[in-house]
C-alpha atoms as a PDB file:
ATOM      1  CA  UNK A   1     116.152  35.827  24.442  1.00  0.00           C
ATOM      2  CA  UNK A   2     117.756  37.779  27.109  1.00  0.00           C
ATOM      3  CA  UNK A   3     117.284  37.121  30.342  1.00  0.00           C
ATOM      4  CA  UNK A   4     116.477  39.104  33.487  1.00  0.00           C
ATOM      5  CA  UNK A   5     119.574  37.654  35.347  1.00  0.00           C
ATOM      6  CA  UNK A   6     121.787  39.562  32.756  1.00  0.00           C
ATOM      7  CA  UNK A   7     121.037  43.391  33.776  1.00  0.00           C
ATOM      8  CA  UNK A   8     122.464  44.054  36.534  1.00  0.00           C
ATOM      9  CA  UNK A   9     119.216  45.147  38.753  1.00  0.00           C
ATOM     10  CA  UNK A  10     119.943  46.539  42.352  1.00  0.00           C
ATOM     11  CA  UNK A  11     118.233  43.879  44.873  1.00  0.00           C
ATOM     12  CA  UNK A  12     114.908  44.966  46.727  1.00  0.00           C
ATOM     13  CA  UNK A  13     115.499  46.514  50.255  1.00  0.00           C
ATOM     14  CA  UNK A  14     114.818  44.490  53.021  1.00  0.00           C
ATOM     15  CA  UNK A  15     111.561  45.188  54.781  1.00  0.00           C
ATOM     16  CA  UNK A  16     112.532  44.577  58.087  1.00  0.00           C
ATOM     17  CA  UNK A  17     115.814  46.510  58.172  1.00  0.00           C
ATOM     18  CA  UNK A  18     114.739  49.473  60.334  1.00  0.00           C
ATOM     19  CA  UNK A  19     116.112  53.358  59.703  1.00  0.00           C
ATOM     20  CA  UNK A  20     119.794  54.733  60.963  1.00  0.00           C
ATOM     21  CA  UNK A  21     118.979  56.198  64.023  1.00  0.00           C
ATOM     22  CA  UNK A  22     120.225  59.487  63.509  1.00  0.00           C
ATOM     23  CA  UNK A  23     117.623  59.557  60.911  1.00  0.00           C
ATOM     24  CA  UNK A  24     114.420  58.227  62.254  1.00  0.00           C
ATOM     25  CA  UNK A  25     111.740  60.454  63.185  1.00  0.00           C
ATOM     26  CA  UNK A  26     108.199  59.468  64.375  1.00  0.00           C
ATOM     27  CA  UNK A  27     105.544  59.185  61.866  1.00  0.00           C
ATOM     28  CA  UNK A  28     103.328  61.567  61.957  1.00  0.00           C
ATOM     29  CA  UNK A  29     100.530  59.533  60.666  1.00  0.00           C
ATOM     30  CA  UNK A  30      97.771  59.137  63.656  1.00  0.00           C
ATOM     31  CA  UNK A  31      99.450  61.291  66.027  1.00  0.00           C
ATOM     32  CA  UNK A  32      97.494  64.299  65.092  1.00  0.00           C
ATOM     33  CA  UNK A  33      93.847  63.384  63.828  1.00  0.00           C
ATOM     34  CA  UNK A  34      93.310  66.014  60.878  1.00  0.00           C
ATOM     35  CA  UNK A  35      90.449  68.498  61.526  1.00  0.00           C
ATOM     36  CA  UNK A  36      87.257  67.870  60.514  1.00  0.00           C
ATOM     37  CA  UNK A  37      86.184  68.956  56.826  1.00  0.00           C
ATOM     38  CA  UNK A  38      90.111  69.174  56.113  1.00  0.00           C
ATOM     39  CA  UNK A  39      91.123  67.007  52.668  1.00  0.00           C
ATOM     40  CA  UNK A  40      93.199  64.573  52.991  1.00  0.00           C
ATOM     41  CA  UNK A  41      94.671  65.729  49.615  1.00  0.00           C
ATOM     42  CA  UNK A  42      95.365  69.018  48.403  1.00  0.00           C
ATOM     43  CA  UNK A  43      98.058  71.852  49.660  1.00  0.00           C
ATOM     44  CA  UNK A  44     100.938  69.988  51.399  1.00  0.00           C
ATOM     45  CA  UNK A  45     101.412  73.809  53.327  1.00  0.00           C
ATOM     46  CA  UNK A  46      98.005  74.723  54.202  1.00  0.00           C
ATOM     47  CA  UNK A  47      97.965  70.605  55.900  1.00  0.00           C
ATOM     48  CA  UNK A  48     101.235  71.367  57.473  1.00  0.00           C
ATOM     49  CA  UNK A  49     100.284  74.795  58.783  1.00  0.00           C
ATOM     50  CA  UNK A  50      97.066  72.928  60.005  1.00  0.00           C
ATOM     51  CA  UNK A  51      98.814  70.273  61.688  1.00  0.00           C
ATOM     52  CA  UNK A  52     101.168  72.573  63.341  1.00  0.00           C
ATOM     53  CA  UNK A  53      98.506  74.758  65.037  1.00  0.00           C
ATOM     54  CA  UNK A  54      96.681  71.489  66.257  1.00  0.00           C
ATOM     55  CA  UNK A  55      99.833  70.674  67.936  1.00  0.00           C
ATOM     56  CA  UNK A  56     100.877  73.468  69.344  1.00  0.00           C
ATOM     57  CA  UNK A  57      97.725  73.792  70.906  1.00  0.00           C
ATOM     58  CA  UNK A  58      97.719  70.643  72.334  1.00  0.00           C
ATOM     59  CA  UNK A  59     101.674  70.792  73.308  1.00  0.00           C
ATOM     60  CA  UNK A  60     100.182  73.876  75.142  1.00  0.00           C
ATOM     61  CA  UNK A  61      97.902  72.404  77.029  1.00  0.00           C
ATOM     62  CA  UNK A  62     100.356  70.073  78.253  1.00  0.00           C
ATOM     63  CA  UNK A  63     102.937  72.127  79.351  1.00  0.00           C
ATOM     64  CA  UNK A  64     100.079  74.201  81.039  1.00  0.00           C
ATOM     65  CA  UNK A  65      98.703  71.776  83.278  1.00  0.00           C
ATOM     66  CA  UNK A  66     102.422  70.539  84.154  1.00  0.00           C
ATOM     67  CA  UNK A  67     103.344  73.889  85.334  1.00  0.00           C
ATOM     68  CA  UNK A  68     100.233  74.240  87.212  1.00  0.00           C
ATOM     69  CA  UNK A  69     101.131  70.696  89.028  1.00  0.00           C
ATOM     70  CA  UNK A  70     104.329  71.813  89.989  1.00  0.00           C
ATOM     71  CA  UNK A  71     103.585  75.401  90.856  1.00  0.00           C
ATOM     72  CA  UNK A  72     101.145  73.897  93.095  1.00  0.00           C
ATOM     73  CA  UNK A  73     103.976  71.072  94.445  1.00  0.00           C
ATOM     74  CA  UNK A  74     106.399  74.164  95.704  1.00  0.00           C
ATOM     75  CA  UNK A  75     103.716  76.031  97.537  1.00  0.00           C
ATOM     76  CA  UNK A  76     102.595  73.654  99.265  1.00  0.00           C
ATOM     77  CA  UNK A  77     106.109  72.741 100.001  1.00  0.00           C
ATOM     78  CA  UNK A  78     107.070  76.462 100.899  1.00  0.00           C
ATOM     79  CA  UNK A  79     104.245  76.635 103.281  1.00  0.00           C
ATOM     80  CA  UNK A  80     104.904  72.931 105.168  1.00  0.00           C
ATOM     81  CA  UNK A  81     108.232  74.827 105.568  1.00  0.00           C
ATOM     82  CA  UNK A  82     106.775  77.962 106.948  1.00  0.00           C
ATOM     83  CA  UNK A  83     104.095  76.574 109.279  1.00  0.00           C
ATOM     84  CA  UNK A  84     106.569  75.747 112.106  1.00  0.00           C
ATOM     85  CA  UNK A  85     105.095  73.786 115.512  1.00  0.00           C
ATOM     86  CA  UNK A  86     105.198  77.410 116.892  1.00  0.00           C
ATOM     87  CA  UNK A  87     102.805  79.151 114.343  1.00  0.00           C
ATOM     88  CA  UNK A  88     100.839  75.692 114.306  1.00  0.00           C
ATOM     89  CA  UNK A  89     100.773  76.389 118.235  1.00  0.00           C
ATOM     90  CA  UNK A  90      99.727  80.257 117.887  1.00  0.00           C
ATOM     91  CA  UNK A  91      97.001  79.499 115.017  1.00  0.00           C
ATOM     92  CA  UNK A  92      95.135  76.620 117.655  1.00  0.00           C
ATOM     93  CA  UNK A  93      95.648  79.347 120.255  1.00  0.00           C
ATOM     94  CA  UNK A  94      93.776  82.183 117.791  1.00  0.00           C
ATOM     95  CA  UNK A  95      91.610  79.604 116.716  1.00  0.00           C
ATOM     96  CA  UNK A  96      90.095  78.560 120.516  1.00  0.00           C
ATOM     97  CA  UNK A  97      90.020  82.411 121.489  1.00  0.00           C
ATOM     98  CA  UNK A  98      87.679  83.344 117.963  1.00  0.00           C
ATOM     99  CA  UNK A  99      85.423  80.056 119.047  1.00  0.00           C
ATOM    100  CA  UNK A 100      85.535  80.445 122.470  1.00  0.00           C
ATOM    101  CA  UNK A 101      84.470  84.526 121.792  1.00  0.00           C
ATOM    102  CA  UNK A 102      81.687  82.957 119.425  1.00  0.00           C
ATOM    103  CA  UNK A 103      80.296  80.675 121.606  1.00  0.00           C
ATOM    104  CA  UNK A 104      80.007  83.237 124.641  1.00  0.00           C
ATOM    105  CA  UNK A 105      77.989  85.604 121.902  1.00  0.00           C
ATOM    106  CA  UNK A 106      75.939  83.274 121.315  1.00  0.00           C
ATOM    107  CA  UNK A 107      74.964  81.741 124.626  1.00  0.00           C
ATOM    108  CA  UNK A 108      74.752  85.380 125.221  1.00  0.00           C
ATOM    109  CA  UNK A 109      72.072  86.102 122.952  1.00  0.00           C
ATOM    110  CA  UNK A 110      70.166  82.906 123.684  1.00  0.00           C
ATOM    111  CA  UNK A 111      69.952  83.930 127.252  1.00  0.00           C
ATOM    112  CA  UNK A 112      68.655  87.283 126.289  1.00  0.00           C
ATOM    113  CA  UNK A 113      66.155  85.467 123.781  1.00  0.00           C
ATOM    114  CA  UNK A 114      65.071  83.549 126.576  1.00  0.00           C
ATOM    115  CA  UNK A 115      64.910  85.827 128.461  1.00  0.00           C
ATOM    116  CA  UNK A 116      62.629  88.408 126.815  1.00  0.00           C
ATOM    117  CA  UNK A 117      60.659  85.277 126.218  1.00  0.00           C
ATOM    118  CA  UNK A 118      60.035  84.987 129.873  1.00  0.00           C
ATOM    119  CA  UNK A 119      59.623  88.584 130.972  1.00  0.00           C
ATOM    120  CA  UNK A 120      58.578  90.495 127.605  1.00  0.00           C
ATOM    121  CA  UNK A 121      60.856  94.135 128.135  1.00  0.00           C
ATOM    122  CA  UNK A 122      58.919  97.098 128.813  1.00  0.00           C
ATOM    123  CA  UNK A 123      59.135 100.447 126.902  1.00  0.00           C
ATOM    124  CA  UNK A 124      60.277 103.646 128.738  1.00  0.00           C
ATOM    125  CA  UNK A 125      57.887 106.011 127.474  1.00  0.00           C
ATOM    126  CA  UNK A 126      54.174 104.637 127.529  1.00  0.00           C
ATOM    127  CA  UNK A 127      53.060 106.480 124.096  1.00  0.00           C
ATOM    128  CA  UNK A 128      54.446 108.255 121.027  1.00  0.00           C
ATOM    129  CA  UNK A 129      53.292 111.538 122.577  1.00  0.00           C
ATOM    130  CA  UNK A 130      54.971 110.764 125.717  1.00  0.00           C
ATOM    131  CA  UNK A 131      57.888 110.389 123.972  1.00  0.00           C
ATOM    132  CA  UNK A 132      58.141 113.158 121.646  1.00  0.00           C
ATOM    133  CA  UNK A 133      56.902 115.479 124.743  1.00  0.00           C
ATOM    134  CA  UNK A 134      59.603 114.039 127.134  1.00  0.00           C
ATOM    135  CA  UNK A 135      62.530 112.711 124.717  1.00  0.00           C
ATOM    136  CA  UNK A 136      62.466 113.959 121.390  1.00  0.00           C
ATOM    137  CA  UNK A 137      61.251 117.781 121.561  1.00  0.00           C
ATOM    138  CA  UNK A 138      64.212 118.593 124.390  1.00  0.00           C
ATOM    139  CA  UNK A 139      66.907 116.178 122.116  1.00  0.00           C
ATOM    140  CA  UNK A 140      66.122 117.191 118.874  1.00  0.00           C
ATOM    141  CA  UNK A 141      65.787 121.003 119.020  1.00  0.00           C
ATOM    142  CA  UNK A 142      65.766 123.294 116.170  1.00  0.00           C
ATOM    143  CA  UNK A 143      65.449 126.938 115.286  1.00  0.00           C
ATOM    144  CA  UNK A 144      61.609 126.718 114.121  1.00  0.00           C
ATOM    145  CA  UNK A 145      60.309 129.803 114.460  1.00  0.00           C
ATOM    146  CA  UNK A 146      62.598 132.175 112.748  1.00  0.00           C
ATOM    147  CA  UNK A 147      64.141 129.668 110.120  1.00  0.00           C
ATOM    148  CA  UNK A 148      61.341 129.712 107.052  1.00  0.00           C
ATOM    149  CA  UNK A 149      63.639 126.596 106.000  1.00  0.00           C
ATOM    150  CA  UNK A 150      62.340 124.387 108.479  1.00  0.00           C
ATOM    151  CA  UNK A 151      58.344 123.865 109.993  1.00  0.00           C
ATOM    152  CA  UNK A 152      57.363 122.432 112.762  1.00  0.00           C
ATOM    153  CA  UNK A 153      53.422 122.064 113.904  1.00  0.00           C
ATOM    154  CA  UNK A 154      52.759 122.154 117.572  1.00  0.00           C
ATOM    155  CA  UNK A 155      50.019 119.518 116.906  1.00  0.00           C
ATOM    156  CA  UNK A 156      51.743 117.561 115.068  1.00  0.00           C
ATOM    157  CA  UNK A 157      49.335 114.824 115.882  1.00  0.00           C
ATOM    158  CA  UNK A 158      47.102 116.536 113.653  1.00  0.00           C
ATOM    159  CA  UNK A 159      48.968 115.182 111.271  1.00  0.00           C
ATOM    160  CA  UNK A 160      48.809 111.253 109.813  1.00  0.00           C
ATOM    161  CA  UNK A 161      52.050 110.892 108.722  1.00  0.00           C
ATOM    162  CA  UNK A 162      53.840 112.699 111.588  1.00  0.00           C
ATOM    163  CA  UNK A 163      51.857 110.117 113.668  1.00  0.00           C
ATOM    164  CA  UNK A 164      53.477 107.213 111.272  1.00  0.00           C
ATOM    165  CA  UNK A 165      56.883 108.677 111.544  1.00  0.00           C
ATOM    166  CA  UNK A 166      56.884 109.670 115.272  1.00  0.00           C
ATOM    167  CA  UNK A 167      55.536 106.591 116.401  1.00  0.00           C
ATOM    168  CA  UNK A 168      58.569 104.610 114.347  1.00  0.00           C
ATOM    169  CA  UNK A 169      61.140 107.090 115.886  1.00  0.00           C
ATOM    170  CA  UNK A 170      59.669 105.883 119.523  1.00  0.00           C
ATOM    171  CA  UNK A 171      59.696 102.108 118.580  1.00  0.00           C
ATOM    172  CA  UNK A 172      62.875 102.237 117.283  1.00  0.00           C
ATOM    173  CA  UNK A 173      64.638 104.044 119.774  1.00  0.00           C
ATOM    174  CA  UNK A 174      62.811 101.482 122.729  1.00  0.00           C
ATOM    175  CA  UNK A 175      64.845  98.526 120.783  1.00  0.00           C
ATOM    176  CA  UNK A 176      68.051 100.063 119.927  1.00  0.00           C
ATOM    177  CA  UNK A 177      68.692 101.543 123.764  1.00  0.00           C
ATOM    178  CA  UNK A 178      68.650  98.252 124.800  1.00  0.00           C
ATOM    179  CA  UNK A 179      72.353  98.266 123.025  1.00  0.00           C
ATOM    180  CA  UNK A 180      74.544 100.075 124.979  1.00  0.00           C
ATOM    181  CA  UNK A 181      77.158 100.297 122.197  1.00  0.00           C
ATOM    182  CA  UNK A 182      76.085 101.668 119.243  1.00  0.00           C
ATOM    183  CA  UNK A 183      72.656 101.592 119.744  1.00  0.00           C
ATOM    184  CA  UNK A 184      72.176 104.789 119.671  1.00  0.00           C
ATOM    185  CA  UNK A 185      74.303 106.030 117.003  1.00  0.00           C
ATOM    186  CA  UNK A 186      72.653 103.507 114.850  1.00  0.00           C
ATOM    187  CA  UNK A 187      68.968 105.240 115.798  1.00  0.00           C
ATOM    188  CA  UNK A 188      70.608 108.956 114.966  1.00  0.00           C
ATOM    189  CA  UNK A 189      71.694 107.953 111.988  1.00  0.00           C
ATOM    190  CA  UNK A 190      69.246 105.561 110.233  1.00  0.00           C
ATOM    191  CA  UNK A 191      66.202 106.956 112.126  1.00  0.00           C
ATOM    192  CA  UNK A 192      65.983 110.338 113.585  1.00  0.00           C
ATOM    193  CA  UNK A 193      68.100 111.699 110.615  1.00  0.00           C
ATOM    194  CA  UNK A 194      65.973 109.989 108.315  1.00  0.00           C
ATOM    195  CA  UNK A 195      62.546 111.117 109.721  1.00  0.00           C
ATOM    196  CA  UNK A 196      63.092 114.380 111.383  1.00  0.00           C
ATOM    197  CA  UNK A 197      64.189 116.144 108.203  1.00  0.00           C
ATOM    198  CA  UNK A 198      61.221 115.055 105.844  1.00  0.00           C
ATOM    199  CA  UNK A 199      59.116 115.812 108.731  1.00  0.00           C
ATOM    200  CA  UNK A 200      60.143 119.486 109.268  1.00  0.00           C
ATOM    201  CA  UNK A 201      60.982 120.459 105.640  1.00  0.00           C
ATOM    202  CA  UNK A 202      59.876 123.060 104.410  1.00  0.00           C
ATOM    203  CA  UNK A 203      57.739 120.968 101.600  1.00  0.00           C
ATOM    204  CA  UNK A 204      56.720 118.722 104.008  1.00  0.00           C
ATOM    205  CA  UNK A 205      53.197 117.635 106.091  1.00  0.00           C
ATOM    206  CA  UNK A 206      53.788 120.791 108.228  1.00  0.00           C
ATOM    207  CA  UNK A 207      54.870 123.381 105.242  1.00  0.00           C
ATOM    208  CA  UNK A 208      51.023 125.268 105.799  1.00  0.00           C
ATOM    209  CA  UNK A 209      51.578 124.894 109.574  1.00  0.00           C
ATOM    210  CA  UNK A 210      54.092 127.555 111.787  1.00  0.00           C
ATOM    211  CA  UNK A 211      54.885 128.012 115.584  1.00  0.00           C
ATOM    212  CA  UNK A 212      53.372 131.175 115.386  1.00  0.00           C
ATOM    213  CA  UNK A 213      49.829 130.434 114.183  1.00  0.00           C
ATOM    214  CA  UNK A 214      49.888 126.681 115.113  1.00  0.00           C
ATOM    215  CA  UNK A 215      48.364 123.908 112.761  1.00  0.00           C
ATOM    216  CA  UNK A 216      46.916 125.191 109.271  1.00  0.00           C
ATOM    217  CA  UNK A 217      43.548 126.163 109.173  1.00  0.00           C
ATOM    218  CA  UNK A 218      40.859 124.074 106.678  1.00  0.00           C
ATOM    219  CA  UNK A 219      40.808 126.172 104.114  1.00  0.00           C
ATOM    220  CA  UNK A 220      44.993 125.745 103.733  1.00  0.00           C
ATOM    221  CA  UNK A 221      45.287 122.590 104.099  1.00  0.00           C
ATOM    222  CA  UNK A 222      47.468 120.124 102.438  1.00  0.00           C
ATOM    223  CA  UNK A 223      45.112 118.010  99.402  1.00  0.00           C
ATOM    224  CA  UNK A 224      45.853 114.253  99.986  1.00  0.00           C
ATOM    225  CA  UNK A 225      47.575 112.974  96.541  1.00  0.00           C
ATOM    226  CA  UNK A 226      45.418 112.552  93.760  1.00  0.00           C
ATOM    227  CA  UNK A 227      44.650 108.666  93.024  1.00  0.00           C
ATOM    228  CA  UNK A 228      42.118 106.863  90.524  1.00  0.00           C
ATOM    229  CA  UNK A 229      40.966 103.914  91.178  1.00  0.00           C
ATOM    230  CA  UNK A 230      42.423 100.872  89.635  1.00  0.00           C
ATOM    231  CA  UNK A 231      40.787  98.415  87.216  1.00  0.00           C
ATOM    232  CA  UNK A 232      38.514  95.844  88.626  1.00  0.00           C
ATOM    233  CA  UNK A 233      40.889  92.972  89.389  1.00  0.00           C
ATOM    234  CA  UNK A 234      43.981  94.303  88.999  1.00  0.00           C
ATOM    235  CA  UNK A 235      44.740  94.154  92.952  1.00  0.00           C
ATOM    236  CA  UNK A 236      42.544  91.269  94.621  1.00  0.00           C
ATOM    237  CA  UNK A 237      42.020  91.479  97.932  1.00  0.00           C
ATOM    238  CA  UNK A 238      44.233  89.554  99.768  1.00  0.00           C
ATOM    239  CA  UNK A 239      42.300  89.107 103.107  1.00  0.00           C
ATOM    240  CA  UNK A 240      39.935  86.921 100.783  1.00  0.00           C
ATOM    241  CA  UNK A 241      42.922  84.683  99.455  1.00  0.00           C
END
C-alpha cells in the first residue's frame, strides 16, 4: 500500500503568517453593514455598486462636517485678527452711545406716561364740529362747488358716517400733534387722506347732497344697505356672556 508520505504534497500554510504588506487591504466585511432587504448572495456587481454608494455617502458626510469645522476654525481666526483693541475700543464706545440713547427714550417716555397719568392732556378743539369749523374746513380746502367729482354737504352732521369719520379725524389729530416730528405727516397720510376722500367722493354719503342746494332732501336720500336678519343663534349676544 502506498503511503501518503510518498506524494510529494505542498505543506498547509501557516495560519498565523500575516499578508505582504504591499498587499494587504482591509476587509471589507463589517465595515459597511449591507442595506436592508439586500441578499447576501446573488450579483457580485449590483452588491459592489451597493456598497460603493453606501460609502460614498458616508465618506461624504465626513469630509462635510470636517470642512465645516475648519471653515469655521479660520473665521474665527480671521476675525480675532481683525478685531484689534482699537475696534474693540470703538464697538464699547458705539455700544454705550446706542444704550445710553435707549435708556434716555425710555425714561423719556415713562416720564411722559407718568405724566399724562397725573395731569390727563387736554384736547385743543372742545368738539368734532369745533374742529372741522376751525381746523379742518380752512386746511383741507377743495374746489366743491364747481367740481361734480367731488361733494361736500354743508351739514355734514346730517350725516352718520361723516359724524364717525370726522370725529376720528379730530381724535386722531389731538394725539398725533402731541409729536412734533412726524406727527403730523403721519395724520395726513394715514388719516385725513384716508377719510377725506371717501367722504367727499362722488359715490359717497354726500353724492345726493351739493353746496348749492345744501343736504338732500327726503325724498333723495341715500337707502341704508339692505340687511336680513340672521338666524336665531348664529350671533349671541355678547353683553349676556
Amino acid at each position: 500500500m502506498t503511503s501518503l508520505d510518498e506524494f510529494d504534497l505542498p505543506e498547509p500554510p501557516d495560519e498565523d503568517l500575516a499578508p505582504p504588506e504591499d498587499s494587504w487591504a482591509p476587509p471589507l466585511d463589517g465595515l459597511v453593514p449591507a442595506p436592508a432587504g439586500t441578499p447576501t448572495g446573488g450579483n457580485g456587481a449590483d452588491d459592489a455598486l451597493a456598497l460603493s454608494d453606501e460609502l460614498s455617502a458616508r465618506i461624504g458626510k465626513v469630509t462635510g462636517t470636517l470642512l465645516s469645522t475648519q471653515i469655521k476654525a479660520i473665521a474665527e481666526t480671521q476675525l480675532a485678527e481683525l478685531l484689534t483693541p482699537e475696534i474693540y475700543q470703538r464697538i464699547e464706545e458705539l455700544s454705550r452711545r446706542r444704550l445710553a440713547a435707549e435708556l434716555e427714550t425710555q425714561l423719556v417716555a415713562e416720564a411722559q406716561a407718568a405724566d399724562e397719568a397725573e395731569n390727563p392732556p387736554t384736547t385743543v378743539f372742545g368738539s368734532t364740529e369745533e374742529f372741522v369749523r376751525v381746523r379742518l374746513a380752512p386746511g383741507y380746502r377743495r374746489d366743491v362747488v364747481d367740481n361734480r367729482e367731488i361733494r361736500w354737504c354743508p351739514q355734514w352732521w346730517r350725516h352718520e358716517e361723516a359724524i364717525s369719520r370726522l370725529e376720528a379725524l379730530w381724535r386722531t389729530w389731538e394725539h398725533f400733534r402731541r409729536d412734533p416730528t412726524t406727527g403730523m405727516s403721519v395724520w395726513w397720510r394715514d388719516h385725513a387722506d384716508h377719510h377725506m376722500p371717501v367722504l367727499m367722493s362722488s359715490d359717497g354719503p354726500f353724492s345726493k347732497c351739493s353746496v348749492q342746494h345744501g343736504h338732500h332732501t327726503a325724498d333723495n336720500a341715500i337707502a341704508p344697505l339692505p340687511t336680513d336678519p340672521a338666524p336665531a343663534g348664529m350671533f349671541p349676544d355678547t353683553r349676556n356672556l
